[in-house]
Protein backbone atom coordinates (compact mmCIF):
# COMPACT_ATOMS: atom_id res chain seq x y z
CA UNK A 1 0.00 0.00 0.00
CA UNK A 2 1.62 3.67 -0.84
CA UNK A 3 2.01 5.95 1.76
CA UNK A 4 1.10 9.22 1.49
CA UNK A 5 4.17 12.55 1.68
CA UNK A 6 3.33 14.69 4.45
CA UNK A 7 1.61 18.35 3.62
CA UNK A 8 4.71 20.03 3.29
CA UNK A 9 6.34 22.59 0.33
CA UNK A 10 4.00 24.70 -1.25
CA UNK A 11 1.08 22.77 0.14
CA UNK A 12 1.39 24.26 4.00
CA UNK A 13 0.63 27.63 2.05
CA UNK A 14 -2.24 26.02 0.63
CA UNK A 15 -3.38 24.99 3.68
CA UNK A 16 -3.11 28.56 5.59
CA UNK A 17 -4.84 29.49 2.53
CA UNK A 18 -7.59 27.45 3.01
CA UNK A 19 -8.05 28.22 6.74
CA UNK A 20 -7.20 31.69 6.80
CA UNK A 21 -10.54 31.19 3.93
CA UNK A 22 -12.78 29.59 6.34
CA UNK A 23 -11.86 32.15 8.76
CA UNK A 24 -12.47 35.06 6.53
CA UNK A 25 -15.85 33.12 5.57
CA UNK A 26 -17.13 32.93 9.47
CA UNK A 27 -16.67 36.23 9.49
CA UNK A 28 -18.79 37.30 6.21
CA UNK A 29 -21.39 34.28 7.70
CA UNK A 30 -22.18 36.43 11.17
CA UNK A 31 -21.87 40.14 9.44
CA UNK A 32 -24.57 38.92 6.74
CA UNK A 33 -26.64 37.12 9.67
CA UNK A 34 -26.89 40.53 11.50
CA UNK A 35 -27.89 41.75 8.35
CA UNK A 36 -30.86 39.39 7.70
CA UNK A 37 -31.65 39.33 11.23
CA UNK A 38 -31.94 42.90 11.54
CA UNK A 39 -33.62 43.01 8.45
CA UNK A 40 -37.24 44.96 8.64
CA UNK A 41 -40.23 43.29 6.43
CA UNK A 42 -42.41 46.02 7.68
CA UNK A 43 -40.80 48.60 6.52
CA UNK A 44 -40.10 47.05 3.17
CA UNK A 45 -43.89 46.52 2.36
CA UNK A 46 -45.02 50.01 3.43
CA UNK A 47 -42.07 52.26 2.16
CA UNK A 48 -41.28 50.86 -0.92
CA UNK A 49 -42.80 49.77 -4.37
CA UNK A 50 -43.21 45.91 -5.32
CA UNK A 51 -39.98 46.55 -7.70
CA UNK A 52 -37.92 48.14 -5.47
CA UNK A 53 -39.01 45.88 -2.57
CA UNK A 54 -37.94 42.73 -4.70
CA UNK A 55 -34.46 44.38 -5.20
CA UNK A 56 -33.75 45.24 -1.15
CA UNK A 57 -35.18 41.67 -0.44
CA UNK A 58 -32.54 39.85 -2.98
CA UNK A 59 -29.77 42.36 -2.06
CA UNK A 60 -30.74 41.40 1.52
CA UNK A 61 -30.82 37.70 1.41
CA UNK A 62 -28.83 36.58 -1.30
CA UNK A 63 -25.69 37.57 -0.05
CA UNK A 64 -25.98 35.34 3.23
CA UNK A 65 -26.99 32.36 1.34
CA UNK A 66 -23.93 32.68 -1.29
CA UNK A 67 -22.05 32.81 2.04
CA UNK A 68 -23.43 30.11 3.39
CA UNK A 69 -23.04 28.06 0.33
CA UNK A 70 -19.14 29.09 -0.25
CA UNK A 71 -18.91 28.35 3.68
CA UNK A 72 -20.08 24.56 2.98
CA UNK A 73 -17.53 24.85 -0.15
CA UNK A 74 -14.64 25.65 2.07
CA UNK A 75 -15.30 22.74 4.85
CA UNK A 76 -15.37 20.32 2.60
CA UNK A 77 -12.38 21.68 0.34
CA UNK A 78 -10.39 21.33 3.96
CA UNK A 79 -11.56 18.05 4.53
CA UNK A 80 -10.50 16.43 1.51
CA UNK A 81 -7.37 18.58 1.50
CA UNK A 82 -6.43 17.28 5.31
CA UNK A 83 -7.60 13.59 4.98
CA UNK A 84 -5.42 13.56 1.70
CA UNK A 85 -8.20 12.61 -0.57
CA UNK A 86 -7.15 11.72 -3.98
CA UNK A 87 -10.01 13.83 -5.36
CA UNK A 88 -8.77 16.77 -3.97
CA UNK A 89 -6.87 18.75 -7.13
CA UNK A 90 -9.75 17.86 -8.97
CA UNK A 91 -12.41 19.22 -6.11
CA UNK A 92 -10.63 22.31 -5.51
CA UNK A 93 -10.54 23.39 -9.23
CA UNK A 94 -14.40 23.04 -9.90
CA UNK A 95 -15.59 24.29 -6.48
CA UNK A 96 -12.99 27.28 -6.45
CA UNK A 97 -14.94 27.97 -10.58
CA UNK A 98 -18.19 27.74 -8.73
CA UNK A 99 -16.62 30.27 -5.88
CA UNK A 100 -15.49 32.90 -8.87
CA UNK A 101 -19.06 32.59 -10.24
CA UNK A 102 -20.53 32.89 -7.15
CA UNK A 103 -18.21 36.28 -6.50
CA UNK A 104 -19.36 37.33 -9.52
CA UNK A 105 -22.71 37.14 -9.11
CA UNK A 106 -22.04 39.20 -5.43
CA UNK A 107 -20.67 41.61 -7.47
CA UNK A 108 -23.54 42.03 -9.68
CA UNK A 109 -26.02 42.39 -7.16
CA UNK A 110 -23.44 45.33 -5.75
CA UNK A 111 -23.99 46.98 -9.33
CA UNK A 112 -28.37 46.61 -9.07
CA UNK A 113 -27.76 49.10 -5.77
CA UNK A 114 -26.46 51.75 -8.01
CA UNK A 115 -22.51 51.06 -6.96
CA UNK A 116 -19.74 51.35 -9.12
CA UNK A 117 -17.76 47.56 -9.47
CA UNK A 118 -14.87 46.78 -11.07
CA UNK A 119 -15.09 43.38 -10.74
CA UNK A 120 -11.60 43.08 -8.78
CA UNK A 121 -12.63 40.16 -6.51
CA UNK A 122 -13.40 38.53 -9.46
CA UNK A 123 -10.34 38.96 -11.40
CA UNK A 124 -8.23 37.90 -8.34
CA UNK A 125 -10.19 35.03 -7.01
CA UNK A 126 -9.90 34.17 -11.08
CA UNK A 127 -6.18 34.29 -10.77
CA UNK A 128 -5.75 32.70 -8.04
CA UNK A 129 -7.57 29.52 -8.72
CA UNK A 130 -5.20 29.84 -11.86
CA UNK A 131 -2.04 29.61 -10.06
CA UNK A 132 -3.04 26.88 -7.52
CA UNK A 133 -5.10 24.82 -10.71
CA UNK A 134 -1.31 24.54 -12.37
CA UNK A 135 0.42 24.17 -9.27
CA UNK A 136 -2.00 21.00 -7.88
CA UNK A 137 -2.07 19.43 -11.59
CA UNK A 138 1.25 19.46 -12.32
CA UNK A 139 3.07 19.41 -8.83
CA UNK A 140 4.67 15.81 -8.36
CA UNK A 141 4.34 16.55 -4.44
CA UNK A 142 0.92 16.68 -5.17
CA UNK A 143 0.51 13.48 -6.73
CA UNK A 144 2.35 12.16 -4.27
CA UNK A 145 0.50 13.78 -1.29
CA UNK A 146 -3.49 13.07 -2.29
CA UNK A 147 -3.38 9.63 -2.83
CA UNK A 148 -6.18 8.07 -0.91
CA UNK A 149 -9.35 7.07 -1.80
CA UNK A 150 -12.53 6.46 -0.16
CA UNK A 151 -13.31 4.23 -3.28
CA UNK A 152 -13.32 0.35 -3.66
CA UNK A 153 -10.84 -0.89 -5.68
CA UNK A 154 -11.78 -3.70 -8.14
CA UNK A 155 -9.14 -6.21 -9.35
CA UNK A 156 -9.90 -8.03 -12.62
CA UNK A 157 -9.61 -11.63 -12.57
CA UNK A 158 -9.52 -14.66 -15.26
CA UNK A 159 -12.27 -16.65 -16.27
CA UNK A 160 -10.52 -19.73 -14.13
CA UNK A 161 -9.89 -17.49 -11.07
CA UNK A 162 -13.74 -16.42 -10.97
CA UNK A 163 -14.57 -20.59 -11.18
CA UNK A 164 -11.90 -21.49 -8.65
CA UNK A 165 -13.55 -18.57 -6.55
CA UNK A 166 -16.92 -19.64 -7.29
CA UNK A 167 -16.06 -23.40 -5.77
CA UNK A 168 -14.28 -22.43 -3.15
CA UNK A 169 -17.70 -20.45 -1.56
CA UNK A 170 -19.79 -22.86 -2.68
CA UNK A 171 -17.40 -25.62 -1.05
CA UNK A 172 -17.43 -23.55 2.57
CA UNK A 173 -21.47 -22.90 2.07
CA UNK A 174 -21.67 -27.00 2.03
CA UNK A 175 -19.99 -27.26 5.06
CA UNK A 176 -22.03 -25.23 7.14
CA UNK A 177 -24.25 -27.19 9.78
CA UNK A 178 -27.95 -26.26 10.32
């Protein structure tokens, strides 16, 4: 059985990456839940027209669940990253695309309140799932790092193995005493 390298090189700055991620993402998670906590229905159907209402409501709520979402993202990026999970280059490149859109989108709904965006969390959460996409494909420590699996592994067999198998159960099930 191989044994995985430990986390070391370029990978420990991954990981402080990662954490210093879910940190910054707790954060975001409790200054969005004040916001929807706080938030004041009331107000919103008596002050304001069905349009506008629509637009403070998504503005209001949509951040926290992107949060939310990009929060579940993160925990299980760390836990495949710390249990060494073969799937882990792989995981980290499509969930860190899904984060970028998901920036993106916060962006967007920035721009509906009027603000001026430049899209510059975009462009460096872009870049940075760039640099760490090349360095986990093509890193040898990498490969040699993630290589468990939480799948079964199948072994093929001959034609005479899978009879010889076959006997052998069928052999121990005729011994068995009722």
């Amino acid at each position: 059985m191989e044994k995985a390298r430990p986390i070391g090189g370029w990978l420990v700055l991954h990981a402080i990456g990662l954490i210093g991620g879910l940190i910054i993402g707790i954060s975001f998670f409790y200054r969005n839940l004040g916001i929807v906590l706080n938030f004041d229905f009331d107000a919103l159907i008596m002050d304001y027209s069905a349009e506008y209402a629509y637009l403070i409501y998504f503005e209001t709520f949509y951040p926290f669940s992107a949060c939310v979402f990009v929060f579940l993202i993160n925990l299980f990026l760390i836990y495949l990253f710390f249990t060494k999970n073969k799937e882990y280059p792989r995981a980290f490149i499509y969930l860190n695309i899904t984060n970028v859109f998901i920036i993106m989108s916060l962006e967007f709904v920035t721009e509906l309140s009027g603000k001026v965006v430049y899209f510059q969390e975009t462009i460096i959460s872009s870049v940075i799932l760039i640099i760490w996409a090349i360095y986990l494909t093509r890193s040898q420590r990498v490969k040699e790092t993630f290589i468990h699996s939480r799948r079964k592994k199948y072994v093929k067999i001959t034609a005479e193995e899978y009879e010889l198998l076959k006997q052998t159960i069928t052999n121990k099930g005729e011994n068995i005493e009722l």
